[in-house]
N, C-alpha and C. Protein backbone atom coordinates (compact mmCIF):
# COMPACT_ATOMS: atom_id res chain seq x y z
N UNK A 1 3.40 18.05 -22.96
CA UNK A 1 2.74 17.01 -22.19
C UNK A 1 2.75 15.70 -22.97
N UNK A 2 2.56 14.70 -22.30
CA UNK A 2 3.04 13.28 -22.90
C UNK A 2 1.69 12.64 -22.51
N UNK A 3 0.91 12.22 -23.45
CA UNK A 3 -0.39 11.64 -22.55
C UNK A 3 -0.46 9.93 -21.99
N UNK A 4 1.13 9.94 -22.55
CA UNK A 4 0.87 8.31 -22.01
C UNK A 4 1.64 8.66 -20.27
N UNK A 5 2.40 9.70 -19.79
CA UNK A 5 2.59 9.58 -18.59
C UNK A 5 1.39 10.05 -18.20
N UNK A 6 0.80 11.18 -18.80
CA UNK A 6 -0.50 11.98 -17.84
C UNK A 6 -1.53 11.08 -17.18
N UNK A 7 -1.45 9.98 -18.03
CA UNK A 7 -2.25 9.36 -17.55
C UNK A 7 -1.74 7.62 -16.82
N UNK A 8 -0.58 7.49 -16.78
CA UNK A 8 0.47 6.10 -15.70
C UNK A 8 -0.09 7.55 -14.07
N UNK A 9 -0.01 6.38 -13.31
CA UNK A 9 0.17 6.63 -11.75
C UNK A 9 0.94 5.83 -11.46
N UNK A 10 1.96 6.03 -9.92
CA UNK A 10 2.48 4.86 -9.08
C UNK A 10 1.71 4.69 -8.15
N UNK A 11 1.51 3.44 -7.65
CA UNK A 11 0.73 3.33 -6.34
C UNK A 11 1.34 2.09 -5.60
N UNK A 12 1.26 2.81 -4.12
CA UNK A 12 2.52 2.26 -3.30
C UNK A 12 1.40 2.11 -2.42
N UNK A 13 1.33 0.63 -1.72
CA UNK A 13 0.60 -0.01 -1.17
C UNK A 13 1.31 -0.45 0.16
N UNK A 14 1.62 -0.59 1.98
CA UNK A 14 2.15 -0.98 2.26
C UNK A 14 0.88 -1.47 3.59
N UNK A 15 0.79 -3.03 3.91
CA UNK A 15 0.20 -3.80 4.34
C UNK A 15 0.77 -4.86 5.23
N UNK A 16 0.41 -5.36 6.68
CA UNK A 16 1.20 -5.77 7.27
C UNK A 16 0.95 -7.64 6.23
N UNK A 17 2.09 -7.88 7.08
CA UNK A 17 2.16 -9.74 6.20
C UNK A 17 1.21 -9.77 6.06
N UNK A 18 0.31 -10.14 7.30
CA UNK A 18 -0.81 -10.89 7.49
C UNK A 18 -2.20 -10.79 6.84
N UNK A 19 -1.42 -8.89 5.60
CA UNK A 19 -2.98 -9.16 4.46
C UNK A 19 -2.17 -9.37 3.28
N UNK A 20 -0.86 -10.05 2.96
CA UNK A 20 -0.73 -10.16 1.61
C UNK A 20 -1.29 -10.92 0.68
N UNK A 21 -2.03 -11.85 1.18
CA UNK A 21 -2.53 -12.59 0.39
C UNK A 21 -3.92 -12.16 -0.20
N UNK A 22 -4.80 -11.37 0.66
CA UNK A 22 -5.53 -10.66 0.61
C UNK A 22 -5.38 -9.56 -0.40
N UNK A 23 -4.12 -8.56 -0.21
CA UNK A 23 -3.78 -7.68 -1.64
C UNK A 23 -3.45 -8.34 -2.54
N UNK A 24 -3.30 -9.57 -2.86
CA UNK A 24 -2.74 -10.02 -4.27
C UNK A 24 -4.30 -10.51 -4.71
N UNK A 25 -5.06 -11.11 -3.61
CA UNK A 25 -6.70 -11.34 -4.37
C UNK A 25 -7.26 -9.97 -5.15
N UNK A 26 -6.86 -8.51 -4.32
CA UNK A 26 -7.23 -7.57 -4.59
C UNK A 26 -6.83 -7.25 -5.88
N UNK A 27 -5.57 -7.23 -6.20
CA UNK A 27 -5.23 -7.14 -7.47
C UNK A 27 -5.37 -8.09 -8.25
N UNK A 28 -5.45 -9.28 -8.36
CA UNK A 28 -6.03 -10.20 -9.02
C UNK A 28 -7.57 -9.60 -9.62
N UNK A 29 -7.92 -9.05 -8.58
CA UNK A 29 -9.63 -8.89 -9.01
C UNK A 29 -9.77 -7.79 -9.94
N UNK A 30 -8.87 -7.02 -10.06
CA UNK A 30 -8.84 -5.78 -10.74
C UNK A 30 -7.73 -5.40 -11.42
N UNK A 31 -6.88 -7.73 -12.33
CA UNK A 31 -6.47 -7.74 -13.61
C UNK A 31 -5.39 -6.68 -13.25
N UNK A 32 -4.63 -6.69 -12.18
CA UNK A 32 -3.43 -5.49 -12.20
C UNK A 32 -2.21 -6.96 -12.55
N UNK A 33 -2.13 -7.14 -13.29
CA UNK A 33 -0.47 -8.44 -13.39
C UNK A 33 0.55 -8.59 -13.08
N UNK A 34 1.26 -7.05 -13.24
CA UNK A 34 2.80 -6.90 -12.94
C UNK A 34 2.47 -6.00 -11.48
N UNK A 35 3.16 -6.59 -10.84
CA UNK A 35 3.61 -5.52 -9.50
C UNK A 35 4.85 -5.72 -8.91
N UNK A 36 5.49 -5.37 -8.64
CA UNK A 36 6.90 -5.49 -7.09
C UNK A 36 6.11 -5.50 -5.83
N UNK A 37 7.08 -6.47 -5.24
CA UNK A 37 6.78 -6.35 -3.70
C UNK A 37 8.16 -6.47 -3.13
N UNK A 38 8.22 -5.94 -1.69
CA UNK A 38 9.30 -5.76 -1.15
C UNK A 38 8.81 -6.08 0.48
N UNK A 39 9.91 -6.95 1.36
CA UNK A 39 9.46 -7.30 2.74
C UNK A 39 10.25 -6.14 3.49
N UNK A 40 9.35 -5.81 4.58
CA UNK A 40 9.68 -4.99 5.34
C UNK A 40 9.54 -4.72 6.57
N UNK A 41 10.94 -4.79 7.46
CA UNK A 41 10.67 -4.53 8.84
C UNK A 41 11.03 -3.27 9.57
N UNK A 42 9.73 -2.91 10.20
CA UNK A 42 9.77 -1.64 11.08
C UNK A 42 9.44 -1.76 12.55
N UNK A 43 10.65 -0.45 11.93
CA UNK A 43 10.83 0.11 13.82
C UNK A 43 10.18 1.22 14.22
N UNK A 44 9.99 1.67 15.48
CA UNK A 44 9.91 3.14 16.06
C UNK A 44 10.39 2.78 17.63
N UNK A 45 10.93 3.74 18.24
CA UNK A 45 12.28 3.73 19.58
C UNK A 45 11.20 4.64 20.66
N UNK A 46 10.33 4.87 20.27
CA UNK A 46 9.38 5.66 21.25
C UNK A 46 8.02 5.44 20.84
N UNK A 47 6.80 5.84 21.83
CA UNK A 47 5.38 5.43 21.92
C UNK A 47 5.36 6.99 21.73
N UNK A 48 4.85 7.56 20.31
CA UNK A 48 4.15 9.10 20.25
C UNK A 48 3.64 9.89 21.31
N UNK A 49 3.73 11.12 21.58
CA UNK A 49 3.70 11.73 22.56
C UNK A 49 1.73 11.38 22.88
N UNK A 50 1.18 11.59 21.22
CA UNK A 50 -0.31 11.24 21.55
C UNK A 50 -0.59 10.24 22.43
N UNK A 51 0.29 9.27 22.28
CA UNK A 51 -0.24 7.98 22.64
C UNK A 51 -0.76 7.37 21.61
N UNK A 52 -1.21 7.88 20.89
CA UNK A 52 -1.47 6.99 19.36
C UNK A 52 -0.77 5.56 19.12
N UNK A 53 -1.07 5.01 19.61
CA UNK A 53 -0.43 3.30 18.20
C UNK A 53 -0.46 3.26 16.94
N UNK A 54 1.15 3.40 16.33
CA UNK A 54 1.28 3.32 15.30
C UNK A 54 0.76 2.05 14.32
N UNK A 55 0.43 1.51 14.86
CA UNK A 55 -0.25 -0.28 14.50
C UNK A 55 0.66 -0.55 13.19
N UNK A 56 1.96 0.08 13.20
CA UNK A 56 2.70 -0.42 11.96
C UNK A 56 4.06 -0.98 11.85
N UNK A 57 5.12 0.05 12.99
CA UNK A 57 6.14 -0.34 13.87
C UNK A 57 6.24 -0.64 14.99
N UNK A 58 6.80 -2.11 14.72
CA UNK A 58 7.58 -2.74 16.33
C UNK A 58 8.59 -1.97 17.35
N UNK A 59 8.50 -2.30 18.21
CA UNK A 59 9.09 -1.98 19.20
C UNK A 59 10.63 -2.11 18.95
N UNK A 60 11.76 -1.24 19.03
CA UNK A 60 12.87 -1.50 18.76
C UNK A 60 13.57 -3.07 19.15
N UNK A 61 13.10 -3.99 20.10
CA UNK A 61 13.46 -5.31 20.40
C UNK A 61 12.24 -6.23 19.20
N UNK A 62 11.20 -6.18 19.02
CA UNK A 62 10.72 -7.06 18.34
C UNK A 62 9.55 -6.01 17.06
N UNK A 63 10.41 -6.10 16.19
CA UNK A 63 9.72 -5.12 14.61
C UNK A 63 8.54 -5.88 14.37
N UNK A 64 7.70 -5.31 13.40
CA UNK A 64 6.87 -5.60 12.61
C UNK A 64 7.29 -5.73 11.48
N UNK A 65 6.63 -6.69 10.74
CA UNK A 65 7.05 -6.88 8.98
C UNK A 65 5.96 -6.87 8.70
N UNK A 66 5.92 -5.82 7.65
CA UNK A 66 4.98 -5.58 6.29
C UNK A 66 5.53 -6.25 5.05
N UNK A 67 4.67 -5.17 4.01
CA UNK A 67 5.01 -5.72 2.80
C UNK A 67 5.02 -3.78 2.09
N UNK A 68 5.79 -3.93 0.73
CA UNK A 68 5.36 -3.07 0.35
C UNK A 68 5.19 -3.61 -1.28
N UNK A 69 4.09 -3.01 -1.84
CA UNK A 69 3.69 -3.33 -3.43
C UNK A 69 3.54 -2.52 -4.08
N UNK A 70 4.35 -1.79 -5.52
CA UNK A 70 4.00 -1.27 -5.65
C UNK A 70 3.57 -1.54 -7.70
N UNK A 71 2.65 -0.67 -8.17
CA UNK A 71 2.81 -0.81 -9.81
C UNK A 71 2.38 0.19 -10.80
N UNK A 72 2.51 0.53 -11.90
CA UNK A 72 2.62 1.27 -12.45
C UNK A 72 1.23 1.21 -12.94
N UNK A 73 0.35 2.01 -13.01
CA UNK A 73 -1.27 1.40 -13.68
C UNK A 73 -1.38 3.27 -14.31
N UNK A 74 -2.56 3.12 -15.10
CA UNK A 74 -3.54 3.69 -15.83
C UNK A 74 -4.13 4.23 -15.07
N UNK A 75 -4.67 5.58 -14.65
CA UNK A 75 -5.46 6.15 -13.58
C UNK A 75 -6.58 5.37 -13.64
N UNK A 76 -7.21 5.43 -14.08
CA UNK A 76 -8.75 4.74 -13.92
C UNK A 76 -8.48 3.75 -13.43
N UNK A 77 -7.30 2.69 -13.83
CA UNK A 77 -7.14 1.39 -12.64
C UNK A 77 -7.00 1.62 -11.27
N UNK A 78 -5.98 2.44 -11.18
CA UNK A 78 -5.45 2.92 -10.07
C UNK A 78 -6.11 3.33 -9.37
N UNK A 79 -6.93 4.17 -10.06
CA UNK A 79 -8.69 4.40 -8.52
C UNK A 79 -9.25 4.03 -8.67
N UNK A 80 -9.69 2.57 -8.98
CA UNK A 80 -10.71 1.20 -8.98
C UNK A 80 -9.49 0.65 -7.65
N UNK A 81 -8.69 0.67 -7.96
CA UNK A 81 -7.56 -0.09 -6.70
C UNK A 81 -8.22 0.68 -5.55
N UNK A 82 -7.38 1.89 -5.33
CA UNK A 82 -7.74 2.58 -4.07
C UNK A 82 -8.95 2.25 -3.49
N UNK A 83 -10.11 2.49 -4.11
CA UNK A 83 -11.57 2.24 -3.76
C UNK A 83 -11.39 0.91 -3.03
N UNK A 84 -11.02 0.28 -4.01
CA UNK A 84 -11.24 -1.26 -3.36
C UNK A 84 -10.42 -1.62 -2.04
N UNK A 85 -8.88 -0.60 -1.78
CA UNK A 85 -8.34 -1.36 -0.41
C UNK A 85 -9.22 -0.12 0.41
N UNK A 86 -9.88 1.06 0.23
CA UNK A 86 -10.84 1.41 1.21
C UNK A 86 -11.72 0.69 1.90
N UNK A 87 -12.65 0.00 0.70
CA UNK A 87 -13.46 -0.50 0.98
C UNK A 87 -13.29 -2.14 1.81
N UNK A 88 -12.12 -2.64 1.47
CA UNK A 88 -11.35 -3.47 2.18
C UNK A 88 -11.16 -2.99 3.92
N UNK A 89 -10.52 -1.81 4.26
CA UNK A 89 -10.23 -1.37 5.29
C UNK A 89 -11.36 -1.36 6.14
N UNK A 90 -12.40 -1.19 5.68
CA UNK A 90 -13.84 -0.71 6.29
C UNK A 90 -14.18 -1.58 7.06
N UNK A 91 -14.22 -3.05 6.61
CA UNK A 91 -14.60 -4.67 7.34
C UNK A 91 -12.97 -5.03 7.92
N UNK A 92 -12.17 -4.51 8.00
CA UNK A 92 -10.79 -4.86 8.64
C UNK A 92 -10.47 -4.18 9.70
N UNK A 93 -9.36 -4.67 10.42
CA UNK A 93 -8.65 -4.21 11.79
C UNK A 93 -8.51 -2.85 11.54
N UNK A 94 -9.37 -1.80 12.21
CA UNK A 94 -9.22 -0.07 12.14
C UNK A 94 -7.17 0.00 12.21
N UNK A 95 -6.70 -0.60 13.47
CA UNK A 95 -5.69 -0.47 14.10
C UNK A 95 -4.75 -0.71 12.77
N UNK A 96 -4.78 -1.59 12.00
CA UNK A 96 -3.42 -1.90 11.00
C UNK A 96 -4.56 -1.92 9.99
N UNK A 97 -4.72 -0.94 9.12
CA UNK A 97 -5.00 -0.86 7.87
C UNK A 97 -4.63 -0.50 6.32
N UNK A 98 -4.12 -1.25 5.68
CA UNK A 98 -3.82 -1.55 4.44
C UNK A 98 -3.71 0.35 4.09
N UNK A 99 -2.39 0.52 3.87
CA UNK A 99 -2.24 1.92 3.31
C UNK A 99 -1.74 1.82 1.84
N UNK A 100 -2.17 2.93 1.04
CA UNK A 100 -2.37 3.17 -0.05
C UNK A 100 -1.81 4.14 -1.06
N UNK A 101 -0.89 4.97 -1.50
CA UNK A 101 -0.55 5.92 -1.84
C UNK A 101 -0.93 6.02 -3.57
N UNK A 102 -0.50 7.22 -4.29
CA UNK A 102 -0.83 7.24 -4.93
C UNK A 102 -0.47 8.56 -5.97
N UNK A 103 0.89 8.12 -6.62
CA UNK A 103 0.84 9.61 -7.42
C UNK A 103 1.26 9.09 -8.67
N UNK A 104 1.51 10.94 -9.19
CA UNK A 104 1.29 10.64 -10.65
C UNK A 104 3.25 10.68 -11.36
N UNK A 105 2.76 10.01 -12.36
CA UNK A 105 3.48 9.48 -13.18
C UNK A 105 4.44 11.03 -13.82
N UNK A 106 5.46 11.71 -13.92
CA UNK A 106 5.30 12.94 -14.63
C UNK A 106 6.21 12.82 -16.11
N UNK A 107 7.30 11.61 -16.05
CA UNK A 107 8.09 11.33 -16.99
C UNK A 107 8.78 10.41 -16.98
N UNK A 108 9.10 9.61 -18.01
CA UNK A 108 9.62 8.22 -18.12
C UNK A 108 10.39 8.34 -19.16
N UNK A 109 11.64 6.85 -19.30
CA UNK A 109 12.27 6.94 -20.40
C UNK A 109 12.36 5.24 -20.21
């Protein structure tokens, strides 16, 4: 075991445009410095059998663009993050809410 991976996470953040500025305050607030971001447009060619709204992909004629962010942190950062785009989500649009992922680190070179 390597305790400097045991303890790196990745956390993959993907948020439509319209909160990026909002996740970079977020990480600002919680001193995260380095991150990637990547623009992103999605599709889906059908409405789910649920009926569910995906509130994330456009309609095959007009997509949605997100964002995706992701960075390498320290667990304990990494779930001070999470907490915080929860707690973000809570006072935000139920329908498009700031998703969050989150795993672990197992080996690096």
């Amino acid at each position: 075991m390597n305790p400097l991976t045991d303890a790196m996470k990745l956390i993959a953040i993907m948020s439509l445009d319209a909160y990026a500025e909002a996740l970079h305050d977020i990480y600002r607030d919680h001193r995260i410095k380095v991150f990637s971001e990547l623009d992103i447009r999605g599709y889906h060619h059908e409405q789910p059998v649920s009926g569910v709204n995906f509130g994330w992909f456009g309609r095959s004629a007009s997509p949605a663009y997100s964002t995706l962010t992701f960075a390498f942190l320290e667990a304990e950062q990494a779930t001070a993050l999470l907490d915080a785009i929860a707690e973000y989500n809570e006072d935000h649009d139920p329908d498009h809410p700031i998703r969050a992922f989150l795993m672990p680190v197992e080996r690096s070179v």
